[in-house]
Protein backbone atom coordinates (compact mmCIF):
# COMPACT_ATOMS: atom_id res chain seq x y z
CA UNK A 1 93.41 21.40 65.66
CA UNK A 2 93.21 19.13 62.35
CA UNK A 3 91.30 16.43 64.67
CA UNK A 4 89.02 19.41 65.83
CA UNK A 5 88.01 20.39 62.26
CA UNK A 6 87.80 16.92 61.40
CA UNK A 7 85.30 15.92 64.05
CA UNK A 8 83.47 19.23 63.58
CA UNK A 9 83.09 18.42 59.70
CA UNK A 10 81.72 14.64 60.23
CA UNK A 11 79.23 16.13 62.25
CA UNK A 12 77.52 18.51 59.37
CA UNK A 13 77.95 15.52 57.11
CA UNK A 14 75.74 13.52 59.61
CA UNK A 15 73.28 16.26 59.85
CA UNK A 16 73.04 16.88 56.36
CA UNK A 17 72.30 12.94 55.60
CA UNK A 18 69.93 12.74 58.15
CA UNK A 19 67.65 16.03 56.90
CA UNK A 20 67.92 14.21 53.63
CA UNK A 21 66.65 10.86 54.64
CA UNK A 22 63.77 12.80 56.62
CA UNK A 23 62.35 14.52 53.71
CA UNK A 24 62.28 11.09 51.55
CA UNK A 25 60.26 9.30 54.13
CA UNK A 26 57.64 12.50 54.59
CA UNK A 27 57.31 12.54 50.68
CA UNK A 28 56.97 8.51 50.61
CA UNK A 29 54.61 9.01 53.49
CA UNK A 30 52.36 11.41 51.42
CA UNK A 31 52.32 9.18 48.49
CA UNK A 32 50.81 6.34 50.11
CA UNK A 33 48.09 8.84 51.75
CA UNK A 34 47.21 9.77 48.34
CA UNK A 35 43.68 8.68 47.68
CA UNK A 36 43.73 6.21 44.18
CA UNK A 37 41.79 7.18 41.33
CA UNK A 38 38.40 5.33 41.19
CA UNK A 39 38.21 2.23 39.21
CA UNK A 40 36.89 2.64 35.68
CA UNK A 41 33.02 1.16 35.82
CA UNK A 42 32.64 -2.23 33.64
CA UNK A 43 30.21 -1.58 31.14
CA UNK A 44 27.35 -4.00 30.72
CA UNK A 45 27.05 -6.03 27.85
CA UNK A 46 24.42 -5.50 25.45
CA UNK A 47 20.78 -7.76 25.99
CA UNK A 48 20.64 -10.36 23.05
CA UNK A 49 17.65 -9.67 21.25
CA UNK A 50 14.23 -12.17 21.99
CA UNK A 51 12.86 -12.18 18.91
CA UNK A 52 13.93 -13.64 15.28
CA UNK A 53 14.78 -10.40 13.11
CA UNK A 54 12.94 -12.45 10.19
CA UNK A 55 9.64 -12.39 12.54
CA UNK A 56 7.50 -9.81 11.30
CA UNK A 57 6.46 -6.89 13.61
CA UNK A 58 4.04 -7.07 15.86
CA UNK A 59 0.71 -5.76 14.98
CA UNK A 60 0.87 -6.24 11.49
CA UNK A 61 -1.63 -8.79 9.03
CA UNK A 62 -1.55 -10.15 5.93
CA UNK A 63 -3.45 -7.59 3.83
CA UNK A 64 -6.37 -8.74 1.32
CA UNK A 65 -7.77 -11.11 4.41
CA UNK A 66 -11.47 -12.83 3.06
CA UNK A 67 -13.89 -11.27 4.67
CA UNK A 68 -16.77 -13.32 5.79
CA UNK A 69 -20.41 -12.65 6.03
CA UNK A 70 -20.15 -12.29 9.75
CA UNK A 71 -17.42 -9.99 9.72
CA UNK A 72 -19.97 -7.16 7.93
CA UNK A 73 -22.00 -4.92 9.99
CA UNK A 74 -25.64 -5.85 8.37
CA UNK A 75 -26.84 -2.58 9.13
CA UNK A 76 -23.85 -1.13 7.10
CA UNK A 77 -24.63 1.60 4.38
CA UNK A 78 -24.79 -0.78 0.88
CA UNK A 79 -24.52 1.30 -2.30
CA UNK A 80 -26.38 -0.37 -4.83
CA UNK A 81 -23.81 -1.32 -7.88
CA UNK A 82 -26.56 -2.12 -10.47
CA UNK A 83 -30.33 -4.10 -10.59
CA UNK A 84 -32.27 -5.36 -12.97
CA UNK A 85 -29.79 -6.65 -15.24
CA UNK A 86 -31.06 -9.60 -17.18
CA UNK A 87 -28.75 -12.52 -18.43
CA UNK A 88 -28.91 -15.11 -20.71
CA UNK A 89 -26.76 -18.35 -20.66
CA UNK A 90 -26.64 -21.06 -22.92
CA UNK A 91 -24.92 -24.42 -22.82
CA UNK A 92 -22.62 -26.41 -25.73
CA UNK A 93 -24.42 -29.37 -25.36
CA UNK A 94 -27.20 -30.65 -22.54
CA UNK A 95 -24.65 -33.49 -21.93
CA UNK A 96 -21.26 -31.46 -21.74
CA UNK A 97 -19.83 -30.60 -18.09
CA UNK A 98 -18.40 -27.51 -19.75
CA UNK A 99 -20.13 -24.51 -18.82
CA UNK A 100 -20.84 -21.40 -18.97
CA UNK A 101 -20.01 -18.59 -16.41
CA UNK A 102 -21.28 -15.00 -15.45
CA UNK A 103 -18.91 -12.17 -13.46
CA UNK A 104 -20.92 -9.85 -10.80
CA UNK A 105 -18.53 -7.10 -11.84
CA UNK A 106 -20.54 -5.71 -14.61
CA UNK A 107 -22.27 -8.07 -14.85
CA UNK A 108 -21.55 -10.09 -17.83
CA UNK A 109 -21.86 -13.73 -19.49
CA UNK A 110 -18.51 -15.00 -20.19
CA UNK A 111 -17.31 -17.88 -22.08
CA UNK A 112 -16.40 -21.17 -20.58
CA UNK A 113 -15.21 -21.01 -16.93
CA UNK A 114 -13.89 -18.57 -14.98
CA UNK A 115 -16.88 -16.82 -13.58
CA UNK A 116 -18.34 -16.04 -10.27
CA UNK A 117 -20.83 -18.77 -11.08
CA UNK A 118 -20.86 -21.27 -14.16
CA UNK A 119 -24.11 -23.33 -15.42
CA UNK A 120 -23.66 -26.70 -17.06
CA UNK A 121 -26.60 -29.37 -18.55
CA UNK A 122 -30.11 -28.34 -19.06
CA UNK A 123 -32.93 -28.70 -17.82
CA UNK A 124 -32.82 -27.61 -15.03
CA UNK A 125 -28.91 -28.02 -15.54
CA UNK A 126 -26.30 -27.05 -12.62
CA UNK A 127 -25.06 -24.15 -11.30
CA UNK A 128 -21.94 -24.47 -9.55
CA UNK A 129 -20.16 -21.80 -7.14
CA UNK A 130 -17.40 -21.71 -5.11
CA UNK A 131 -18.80 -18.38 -3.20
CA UNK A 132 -20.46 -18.07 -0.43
CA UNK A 133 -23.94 -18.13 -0.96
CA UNK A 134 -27.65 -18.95 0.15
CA UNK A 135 -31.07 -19.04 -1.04
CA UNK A 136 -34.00 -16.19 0.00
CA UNK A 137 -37.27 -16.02 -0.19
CA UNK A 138 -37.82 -13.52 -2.55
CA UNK A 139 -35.38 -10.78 -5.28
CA UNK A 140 -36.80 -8.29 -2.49
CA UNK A 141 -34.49 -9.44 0.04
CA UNK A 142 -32.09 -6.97 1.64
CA UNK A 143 -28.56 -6.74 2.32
CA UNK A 144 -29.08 -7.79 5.63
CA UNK A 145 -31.29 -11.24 4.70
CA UNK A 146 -28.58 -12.09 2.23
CA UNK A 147 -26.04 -11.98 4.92
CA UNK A 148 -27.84 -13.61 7.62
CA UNK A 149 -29.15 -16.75 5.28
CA UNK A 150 -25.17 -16.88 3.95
CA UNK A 151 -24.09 -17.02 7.64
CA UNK A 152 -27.11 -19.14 9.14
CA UNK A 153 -28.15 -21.46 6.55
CA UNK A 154 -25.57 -21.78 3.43
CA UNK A 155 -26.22 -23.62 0.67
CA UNK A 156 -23.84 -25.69 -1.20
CA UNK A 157 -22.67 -26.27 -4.72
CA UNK A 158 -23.90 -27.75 -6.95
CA UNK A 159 -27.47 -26.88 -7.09
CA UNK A 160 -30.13 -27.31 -9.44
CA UNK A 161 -31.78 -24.18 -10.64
CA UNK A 162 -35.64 -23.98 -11.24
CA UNK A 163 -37.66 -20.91 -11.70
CA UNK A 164 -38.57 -18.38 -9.09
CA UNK A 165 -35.28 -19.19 -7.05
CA UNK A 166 -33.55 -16.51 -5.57
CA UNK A 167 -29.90 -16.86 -4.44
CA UNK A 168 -27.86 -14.17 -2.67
CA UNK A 169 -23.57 -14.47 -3.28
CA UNK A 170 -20.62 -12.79 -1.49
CA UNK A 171 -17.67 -12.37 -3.80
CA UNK A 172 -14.12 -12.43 -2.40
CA UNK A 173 -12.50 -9.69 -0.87
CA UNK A 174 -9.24 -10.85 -1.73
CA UNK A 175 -10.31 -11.06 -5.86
CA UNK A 176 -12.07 -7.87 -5.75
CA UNK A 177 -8.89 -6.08 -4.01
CA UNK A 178 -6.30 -7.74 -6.70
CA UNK A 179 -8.68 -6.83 -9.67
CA UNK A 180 -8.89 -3.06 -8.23
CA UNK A 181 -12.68 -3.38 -7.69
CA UNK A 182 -15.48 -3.51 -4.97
CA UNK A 183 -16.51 -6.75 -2.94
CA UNK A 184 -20.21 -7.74 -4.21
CA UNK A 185 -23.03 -8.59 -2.69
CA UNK A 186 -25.15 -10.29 -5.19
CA UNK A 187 -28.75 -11.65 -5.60
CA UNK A 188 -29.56 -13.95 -8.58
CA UNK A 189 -33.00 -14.77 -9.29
CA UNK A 190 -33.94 -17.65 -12.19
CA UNK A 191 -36.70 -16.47 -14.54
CA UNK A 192 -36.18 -19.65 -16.49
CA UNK A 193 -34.43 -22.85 -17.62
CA UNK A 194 -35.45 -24.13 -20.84
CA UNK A 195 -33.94 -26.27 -23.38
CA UNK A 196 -33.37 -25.88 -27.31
CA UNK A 197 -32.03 -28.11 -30.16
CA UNK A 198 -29.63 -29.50 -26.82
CA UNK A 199 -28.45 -26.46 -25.24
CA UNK A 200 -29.72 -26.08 -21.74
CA UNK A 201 -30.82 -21.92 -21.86
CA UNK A 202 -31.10 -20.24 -18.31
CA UNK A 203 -32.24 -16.56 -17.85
CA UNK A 204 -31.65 -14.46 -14.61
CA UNK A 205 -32.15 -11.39 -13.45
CA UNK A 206 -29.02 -9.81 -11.21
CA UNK A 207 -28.93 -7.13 -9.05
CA UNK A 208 -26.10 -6.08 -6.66
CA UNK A 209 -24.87 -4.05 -3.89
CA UNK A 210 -20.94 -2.69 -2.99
CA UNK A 211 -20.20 -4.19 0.46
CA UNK A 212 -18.80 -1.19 2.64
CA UNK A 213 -14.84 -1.52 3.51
């Protein structure tokens, strides 16, 4: 009987070992089944950038640019600034290099240099500019002629003046913008150069239109 209940309990040990080792591989089984988790996506780097941060941006100019007699319309709408303003300008000395200037502003005759235009000597003296500028036929001559002559056929400084001449000047854009004032177109016309107990004497008449922006 003891060999019988013996026997009879190795036999439920055996089963219950068994059952055991049956579950573990059907849960080991299931784990490997298990689908993984995706992989986490790499992210990109970011693009260096192409241009030099110091570069300005594109699209932008220096402001103040000079703007030349072919860069304004001729058939543009030119308020007239003044006309008829006469001038008088008298040397030092008929053999002195040190002039005197005028400004297109106002106009006015200013002292030494400085000017939009300075006369020196006498008779006929020099007139020296470093504006753009021509000479017309006549103190008649429009907008227009004055910028076509200045864009066709400049003239250069110096030049001697004599009476009748007519001359037509573009002031700077980029002066007129730092002093807070309009560009000029300007025509000068020489009544006459004369001389007097050696000064060289030069009058002019000066008339002058706003050049549209």
């Amino acid at each position: 009987m003891l060999a019988l209940v013996v026997g009879l309990a190795g036999v439920v040990i055996a089963a219950i070992a068994l059952g055991r080792s049956d579950k573990a591989t059907t849960l080991a089984t299931s784990a490997n089944e298990r689908p993984l988790p995706p992989a986490a996506a790499e992210t990109a780097p970011a693009p260096e950038p192409t241009t030099d941060p110091a570069d300005p941006p594109t699209g932008t100019s220096e402001p103040g640019a000079t703007t030349s007699p072919g860069d304004i319309s001729p058939t543009a709408e030119f308020a007239i600034a003044y006309q008829d303003e006469h001038l008088r300008l008298e040397t030092q000395t008929c053999n002195s290099s040190e002039g005197i200037s005028i400004d297109f502003e106002e106009p006015r005759v200013l002292g030494g240099v400085g000017g939009a235009v300075t006369y020196s000597h006498c008779v006929p003296g020099v007139l020296e500019t470093e504006l753009p500028f021509a000479e017309v036929s006549g103190q008649n001559a429009t907008p227009a002629d004055c910028l076509e002559n200045i864009r066709t056929t400049p003239a250069r400084s110096p030049i001697a003046p004599t009476g009748g001449l007519n001359l037509c000047l573009l002031t700077s854009r980029n002066d007129a913008a730092a002093r807070g004032i309009a560009q000029m177109l300007a025509i000068i016309t020489v009544d006459s150069v004369t001389e007097k107990n050696g000064h060289g004497i030069m009058t002019i008449t000066v008339r002058a239109w706003k050049v549209p922006e």
